[in-house]
N, C-alpha and C. Protein backbone atom coordinates (compact mmCIF):
# COMPACT_ATOMS: atom_id res chain seq x y z
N UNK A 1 -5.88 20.30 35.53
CA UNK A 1 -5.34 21.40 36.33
C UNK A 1 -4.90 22.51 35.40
N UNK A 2 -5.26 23.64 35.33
CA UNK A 2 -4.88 24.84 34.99
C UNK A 2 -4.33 25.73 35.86
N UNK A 3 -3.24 26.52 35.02
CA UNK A 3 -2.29 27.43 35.97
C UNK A 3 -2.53 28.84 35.11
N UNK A 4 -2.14 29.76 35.80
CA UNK A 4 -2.58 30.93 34.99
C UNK A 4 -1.87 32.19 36.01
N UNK A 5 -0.97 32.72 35.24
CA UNK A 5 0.33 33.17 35.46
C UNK A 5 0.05 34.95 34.91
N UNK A 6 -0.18 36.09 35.94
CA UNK A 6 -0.43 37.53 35.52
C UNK A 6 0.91 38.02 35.57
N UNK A 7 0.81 39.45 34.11
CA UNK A 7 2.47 39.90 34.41
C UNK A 7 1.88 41.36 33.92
N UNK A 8 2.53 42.39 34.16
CA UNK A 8 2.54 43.54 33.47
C UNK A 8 2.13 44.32 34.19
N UNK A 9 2.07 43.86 35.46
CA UNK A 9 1.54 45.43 36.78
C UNK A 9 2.64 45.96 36.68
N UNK A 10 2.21 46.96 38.00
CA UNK A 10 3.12 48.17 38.56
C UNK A 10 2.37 49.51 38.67
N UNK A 11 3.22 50.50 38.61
CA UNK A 11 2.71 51.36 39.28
C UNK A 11 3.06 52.71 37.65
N UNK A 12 1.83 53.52 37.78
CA UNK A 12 1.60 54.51 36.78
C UNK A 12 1.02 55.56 37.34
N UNK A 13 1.01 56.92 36.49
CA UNK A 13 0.21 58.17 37.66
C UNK A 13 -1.00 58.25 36.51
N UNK A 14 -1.96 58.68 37.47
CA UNK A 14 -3.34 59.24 36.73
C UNK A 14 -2.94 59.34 34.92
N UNK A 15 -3.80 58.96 34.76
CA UNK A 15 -3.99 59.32 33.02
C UNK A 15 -3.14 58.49 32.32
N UNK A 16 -1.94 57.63 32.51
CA UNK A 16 -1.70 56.49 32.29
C UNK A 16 -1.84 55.21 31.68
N UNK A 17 -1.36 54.09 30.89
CA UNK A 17 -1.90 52.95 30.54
C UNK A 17 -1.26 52.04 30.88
N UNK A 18 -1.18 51.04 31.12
CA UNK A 18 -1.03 49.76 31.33
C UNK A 18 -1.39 48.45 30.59
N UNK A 19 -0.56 46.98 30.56
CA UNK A 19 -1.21 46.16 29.40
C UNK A 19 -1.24 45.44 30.58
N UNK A 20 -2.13 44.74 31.11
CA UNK A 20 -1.91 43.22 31.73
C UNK A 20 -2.21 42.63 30.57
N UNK A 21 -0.97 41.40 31.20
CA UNK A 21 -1.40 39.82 30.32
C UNK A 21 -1.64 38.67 31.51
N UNK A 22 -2.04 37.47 30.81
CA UNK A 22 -2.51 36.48 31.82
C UNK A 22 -2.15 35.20 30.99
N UNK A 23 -0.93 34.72 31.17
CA UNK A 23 -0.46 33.43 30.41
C UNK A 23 -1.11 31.92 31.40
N UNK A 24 -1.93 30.87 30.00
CA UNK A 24 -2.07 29.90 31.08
C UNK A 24 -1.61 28.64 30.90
N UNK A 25 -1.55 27.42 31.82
CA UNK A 25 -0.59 26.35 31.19
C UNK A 25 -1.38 24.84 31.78
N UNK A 26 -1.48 23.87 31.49
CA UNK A 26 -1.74 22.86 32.21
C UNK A 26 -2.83 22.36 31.21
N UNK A 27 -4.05 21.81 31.56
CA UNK A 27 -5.22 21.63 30.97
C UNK A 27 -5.74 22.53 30.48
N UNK A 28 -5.71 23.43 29.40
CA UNK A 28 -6.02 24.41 28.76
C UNK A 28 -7.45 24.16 27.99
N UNK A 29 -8.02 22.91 27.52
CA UNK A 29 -8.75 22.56 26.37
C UNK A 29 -9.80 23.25 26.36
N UNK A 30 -10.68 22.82 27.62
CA UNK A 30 -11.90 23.24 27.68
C UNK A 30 -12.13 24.46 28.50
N UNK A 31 -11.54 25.51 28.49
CA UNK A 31 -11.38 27.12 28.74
C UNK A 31 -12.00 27.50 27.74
N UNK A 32 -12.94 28.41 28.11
CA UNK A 32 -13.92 28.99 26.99
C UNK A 32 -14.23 30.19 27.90
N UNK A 33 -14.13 30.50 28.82
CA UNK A 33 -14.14 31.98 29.80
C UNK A 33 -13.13 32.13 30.22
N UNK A 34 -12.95 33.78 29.68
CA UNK A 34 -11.41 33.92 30.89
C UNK A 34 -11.80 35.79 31.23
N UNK A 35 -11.58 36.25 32.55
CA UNK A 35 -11.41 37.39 32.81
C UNK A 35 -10.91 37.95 33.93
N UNK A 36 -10.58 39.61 34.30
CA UNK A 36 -10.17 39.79 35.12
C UNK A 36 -10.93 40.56 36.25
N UNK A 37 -10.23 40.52 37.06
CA UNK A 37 -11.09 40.82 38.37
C UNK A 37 -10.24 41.85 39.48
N UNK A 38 -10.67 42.53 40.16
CA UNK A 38 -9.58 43.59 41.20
C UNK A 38 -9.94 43.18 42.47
N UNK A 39 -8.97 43.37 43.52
CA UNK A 39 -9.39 43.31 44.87
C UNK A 39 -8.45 44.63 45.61
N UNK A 40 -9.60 45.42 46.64
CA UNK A 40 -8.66 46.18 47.04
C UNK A 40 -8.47 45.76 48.39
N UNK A 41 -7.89 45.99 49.06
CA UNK A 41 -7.77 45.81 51.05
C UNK A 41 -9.37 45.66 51.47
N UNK A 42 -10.07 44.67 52.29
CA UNK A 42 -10.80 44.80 52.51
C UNK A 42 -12.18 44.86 51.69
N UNK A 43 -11.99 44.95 50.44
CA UNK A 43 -13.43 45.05 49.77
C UNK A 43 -13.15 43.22 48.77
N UNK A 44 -14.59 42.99 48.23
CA UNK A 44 -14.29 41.46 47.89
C UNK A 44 -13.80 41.87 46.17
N UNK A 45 -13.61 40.56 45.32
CA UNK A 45 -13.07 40.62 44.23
C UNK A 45 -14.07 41.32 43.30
N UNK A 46 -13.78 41.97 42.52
CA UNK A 46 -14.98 42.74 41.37
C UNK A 46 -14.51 42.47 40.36
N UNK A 47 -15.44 42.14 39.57
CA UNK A 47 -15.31 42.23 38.39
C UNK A 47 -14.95 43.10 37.08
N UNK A 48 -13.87 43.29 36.59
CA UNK A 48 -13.40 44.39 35.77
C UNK A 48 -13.94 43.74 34.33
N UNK A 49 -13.99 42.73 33.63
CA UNK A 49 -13.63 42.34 32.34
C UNK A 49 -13.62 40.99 32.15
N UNK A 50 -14.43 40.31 31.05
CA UNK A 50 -14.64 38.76 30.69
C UNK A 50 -14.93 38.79 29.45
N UNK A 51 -14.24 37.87 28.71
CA UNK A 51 -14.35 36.99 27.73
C UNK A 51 -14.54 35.78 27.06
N UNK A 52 -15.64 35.68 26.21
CA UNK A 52 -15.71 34.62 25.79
C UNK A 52 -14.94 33.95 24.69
N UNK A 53 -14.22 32.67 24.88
CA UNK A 53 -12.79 32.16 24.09
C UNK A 53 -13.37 31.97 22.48
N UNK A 54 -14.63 31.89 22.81
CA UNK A 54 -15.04 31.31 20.71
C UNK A 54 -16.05 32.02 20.42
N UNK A 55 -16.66 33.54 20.94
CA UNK A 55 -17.01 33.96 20.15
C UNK A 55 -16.59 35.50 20.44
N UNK A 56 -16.10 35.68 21.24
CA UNK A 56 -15.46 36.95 21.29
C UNK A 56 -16.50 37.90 22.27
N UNK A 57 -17.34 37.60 22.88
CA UNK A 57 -18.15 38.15 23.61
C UNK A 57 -17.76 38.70 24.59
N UNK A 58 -17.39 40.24 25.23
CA UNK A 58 -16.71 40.31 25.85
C UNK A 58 -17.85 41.20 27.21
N UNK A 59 -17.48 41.43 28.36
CA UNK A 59 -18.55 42.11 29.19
C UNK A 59 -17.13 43.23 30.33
N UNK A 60 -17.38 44.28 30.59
CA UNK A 60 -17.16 45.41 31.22
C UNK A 60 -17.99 45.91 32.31
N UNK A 61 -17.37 45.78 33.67
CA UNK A 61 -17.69 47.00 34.33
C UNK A 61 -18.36 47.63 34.42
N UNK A 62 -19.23 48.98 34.54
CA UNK A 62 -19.56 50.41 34.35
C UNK A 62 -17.88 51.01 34.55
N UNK A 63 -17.79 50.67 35.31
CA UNK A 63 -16.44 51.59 35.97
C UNK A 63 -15.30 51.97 35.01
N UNK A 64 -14.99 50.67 33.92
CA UNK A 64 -14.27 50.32 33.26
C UNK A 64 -14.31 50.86 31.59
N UNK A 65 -15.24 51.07 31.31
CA UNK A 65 -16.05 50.84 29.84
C UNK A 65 -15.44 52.18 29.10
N UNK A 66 -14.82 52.11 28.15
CA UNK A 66 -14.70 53.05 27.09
C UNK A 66 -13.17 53.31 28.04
N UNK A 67 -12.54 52.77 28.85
CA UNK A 67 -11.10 52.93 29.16
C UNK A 67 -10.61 51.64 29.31
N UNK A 68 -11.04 50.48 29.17
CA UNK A 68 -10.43 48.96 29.55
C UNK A 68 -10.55 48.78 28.34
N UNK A 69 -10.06 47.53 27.33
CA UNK A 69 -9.96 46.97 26.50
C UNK A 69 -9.70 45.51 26.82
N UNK A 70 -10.53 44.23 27.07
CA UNK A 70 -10.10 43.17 27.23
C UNK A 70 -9.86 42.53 26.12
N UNK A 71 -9.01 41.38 25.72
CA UNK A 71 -8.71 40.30 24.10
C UNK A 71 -8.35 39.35 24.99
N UNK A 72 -8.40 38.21 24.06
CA UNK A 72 -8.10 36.82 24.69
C UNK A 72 -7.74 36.22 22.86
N UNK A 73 -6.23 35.80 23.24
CA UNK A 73 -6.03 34.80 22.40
C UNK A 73 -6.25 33.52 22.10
N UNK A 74 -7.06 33.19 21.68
CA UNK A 74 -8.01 31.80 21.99
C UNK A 74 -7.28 30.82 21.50
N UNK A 75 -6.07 30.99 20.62
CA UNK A 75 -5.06 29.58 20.48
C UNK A 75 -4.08 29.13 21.85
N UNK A 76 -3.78 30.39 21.91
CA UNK A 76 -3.34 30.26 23.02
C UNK A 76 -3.08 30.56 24.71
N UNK A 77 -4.84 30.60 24.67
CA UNK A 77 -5.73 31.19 25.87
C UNK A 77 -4.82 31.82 26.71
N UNK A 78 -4.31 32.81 26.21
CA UNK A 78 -3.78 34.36 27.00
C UNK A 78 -4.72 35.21 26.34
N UNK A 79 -4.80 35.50 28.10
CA UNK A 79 -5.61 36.91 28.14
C UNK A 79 -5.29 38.26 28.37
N UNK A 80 -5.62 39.47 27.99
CA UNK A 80 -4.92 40.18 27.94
C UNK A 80 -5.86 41.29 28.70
N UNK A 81 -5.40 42.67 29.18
CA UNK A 81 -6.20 43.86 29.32
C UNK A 81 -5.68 45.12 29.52
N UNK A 82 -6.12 45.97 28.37
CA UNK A 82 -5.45 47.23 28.06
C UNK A 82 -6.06 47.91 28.62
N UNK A 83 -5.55 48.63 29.94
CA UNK A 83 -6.05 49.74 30.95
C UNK A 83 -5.42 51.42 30.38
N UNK A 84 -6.04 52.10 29.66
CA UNK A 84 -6.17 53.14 29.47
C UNK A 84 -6.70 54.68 30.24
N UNK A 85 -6.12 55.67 30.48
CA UNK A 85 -6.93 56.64 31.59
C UNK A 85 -6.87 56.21 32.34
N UNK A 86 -5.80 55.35 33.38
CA UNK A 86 -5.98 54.82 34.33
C UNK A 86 -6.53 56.16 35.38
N UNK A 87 -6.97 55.67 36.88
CA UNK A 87 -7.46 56.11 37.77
C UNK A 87 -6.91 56.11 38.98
N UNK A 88 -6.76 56.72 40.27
CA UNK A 88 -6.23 56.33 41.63
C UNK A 88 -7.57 55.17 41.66
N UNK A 89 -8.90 55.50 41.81
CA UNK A 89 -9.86 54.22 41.84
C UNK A 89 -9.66 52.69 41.24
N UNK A 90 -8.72 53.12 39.94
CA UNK A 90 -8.64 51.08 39.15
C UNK A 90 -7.60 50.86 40.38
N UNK A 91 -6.72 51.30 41.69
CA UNK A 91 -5.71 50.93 41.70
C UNK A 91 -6.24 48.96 42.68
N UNK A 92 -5.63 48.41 42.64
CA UNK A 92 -5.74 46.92 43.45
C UNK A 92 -4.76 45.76 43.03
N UNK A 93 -4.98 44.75 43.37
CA UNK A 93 -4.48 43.67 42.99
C UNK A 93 -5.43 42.97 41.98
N UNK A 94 -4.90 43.18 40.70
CA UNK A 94 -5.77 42.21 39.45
C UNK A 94 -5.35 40.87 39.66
N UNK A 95 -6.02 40.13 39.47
CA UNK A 95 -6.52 38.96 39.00
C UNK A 95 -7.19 38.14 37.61
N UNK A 96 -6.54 37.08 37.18
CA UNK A 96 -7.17 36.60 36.49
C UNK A 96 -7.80 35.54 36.48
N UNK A 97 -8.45 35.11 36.08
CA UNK A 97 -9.44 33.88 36.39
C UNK A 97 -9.86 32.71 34.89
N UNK A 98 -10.00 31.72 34.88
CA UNK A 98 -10.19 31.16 33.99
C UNK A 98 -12.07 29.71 34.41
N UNK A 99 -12.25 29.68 33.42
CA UNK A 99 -13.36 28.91 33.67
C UNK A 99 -13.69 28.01 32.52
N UNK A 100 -14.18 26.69 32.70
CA UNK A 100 -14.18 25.19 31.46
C UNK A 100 -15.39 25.32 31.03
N UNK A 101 -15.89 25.21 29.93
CA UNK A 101 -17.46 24.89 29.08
C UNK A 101 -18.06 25.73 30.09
N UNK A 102 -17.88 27.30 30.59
CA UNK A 102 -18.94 28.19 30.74
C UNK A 102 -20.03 28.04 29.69
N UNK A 103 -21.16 27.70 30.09
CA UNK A 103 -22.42 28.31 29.22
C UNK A 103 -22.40 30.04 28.85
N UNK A 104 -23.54 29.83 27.86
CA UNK A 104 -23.75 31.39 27.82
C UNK A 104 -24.67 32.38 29.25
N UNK A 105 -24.10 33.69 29.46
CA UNK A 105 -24.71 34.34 30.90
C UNK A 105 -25.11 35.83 30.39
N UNK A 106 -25.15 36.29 31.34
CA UNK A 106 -25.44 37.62 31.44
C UNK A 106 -24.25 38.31 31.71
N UNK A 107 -24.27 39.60 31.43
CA UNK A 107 -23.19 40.25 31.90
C UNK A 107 -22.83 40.29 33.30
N UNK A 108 -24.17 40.29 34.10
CA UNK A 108 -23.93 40.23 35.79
C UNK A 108 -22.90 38.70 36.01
N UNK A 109 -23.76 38.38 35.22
CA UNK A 109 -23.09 36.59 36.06
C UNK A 109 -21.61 36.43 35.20
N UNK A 110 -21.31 36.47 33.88
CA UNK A 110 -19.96 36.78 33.79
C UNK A 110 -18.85 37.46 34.10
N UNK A 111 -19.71 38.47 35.09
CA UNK A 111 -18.42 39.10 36.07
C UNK A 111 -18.22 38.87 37.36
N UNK A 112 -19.11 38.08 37.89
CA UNK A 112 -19.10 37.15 39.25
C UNK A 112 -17.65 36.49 39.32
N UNK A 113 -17.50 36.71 40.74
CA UNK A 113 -16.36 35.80 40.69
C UNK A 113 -16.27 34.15 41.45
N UNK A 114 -17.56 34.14 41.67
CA UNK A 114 -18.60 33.07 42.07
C UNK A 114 -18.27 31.93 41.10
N UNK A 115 -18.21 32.74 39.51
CA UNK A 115 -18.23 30.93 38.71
C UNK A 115 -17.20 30.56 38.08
N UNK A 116 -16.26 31.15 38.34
CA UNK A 116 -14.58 30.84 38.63
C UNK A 116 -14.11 29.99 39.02
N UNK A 117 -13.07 28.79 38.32
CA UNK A 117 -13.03 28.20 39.61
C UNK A 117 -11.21 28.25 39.27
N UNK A 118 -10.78 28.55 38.55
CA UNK A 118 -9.22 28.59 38.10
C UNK A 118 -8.78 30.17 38.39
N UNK A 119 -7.80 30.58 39.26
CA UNK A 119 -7.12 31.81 39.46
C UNK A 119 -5.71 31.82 39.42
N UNK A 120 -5.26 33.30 38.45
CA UNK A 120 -3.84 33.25 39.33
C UNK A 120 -3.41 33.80 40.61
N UNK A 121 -2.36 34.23 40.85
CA UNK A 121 -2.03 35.09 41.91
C UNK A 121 -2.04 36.27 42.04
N UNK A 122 -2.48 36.94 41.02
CA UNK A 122 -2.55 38.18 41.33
C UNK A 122 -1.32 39.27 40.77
N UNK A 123 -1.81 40.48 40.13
CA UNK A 123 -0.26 41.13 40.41
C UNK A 123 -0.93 42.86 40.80
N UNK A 124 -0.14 43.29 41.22
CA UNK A 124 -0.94 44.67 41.77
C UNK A 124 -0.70 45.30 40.67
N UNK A 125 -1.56 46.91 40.73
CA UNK A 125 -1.90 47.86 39.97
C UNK A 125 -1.65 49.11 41.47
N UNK A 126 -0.85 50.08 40.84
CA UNK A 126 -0.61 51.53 41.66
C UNK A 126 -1.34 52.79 40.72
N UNK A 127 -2.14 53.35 41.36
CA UNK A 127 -1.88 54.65 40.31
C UNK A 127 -2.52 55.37 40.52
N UNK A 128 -1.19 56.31 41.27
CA UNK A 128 -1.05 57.28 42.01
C UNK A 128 -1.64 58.92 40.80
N UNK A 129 -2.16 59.80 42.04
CA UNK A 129 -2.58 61.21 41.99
C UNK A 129 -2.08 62.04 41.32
């Protein structure tokens, strides 16, 4: 069982940064994917950002790219994501997600939230006009 605990929302105006982190606890071993994901009212979870725990492989968005920064501390599988230039568009509820002996994918399929099977709860993102 893995637990996986988001902190560092809230609310920022346009042009803005933000750090989420994503602390996790329980069966940690075999975590080798971890990333985050947004949901707004009504639309399904998307994929913002994924990492791979041992080789550093990381995959982005379009939406995201050259303003997100994802890291993952692989000793101690916290994940992290530096939202830069934020947008009224990044605003939602992030999510993080964790996943055991992921194989290697594509960028499409590492941002699925299809091969997930560990989440936390969520913490929102505001950011306002």
């Amino acid at each position: 069982q893995v637990q996986l605990v988001e902190s560092g929302g809230g609310s920022v105006q346009a042009g803005g940064s933000l750090r989420l982190s994503c602390a996790t606890s329980g069966n940690t071993r075999d975590i080798n994917l971890m990333g985050w994901f947004r949901q707004s009212p009504g639309k399904e979870r998307y994929g913002i950002a994924t990492s791979y725990a041992t080789t550093g492989k990381s995959y982005y968005s379009d939406s995201v790219k050259g303003r997100f920064t994802v890291s993952l501390d692989n000793s101690q599988k916290t994940l992290f994501l530096q939202m830069n230039s934020l947008e009224p568009a990044d605003s939602g509820m992030y999510y993080c997600a964790a996943e055991e002996r992921a194989p290697p994918m594509t960028a499409r399929q590492a941002l699925s939230a299809n091969i997930f099977r560990n989440w936390g709860q969520g913490i929102q993102v505001t950011v306002s006009s």
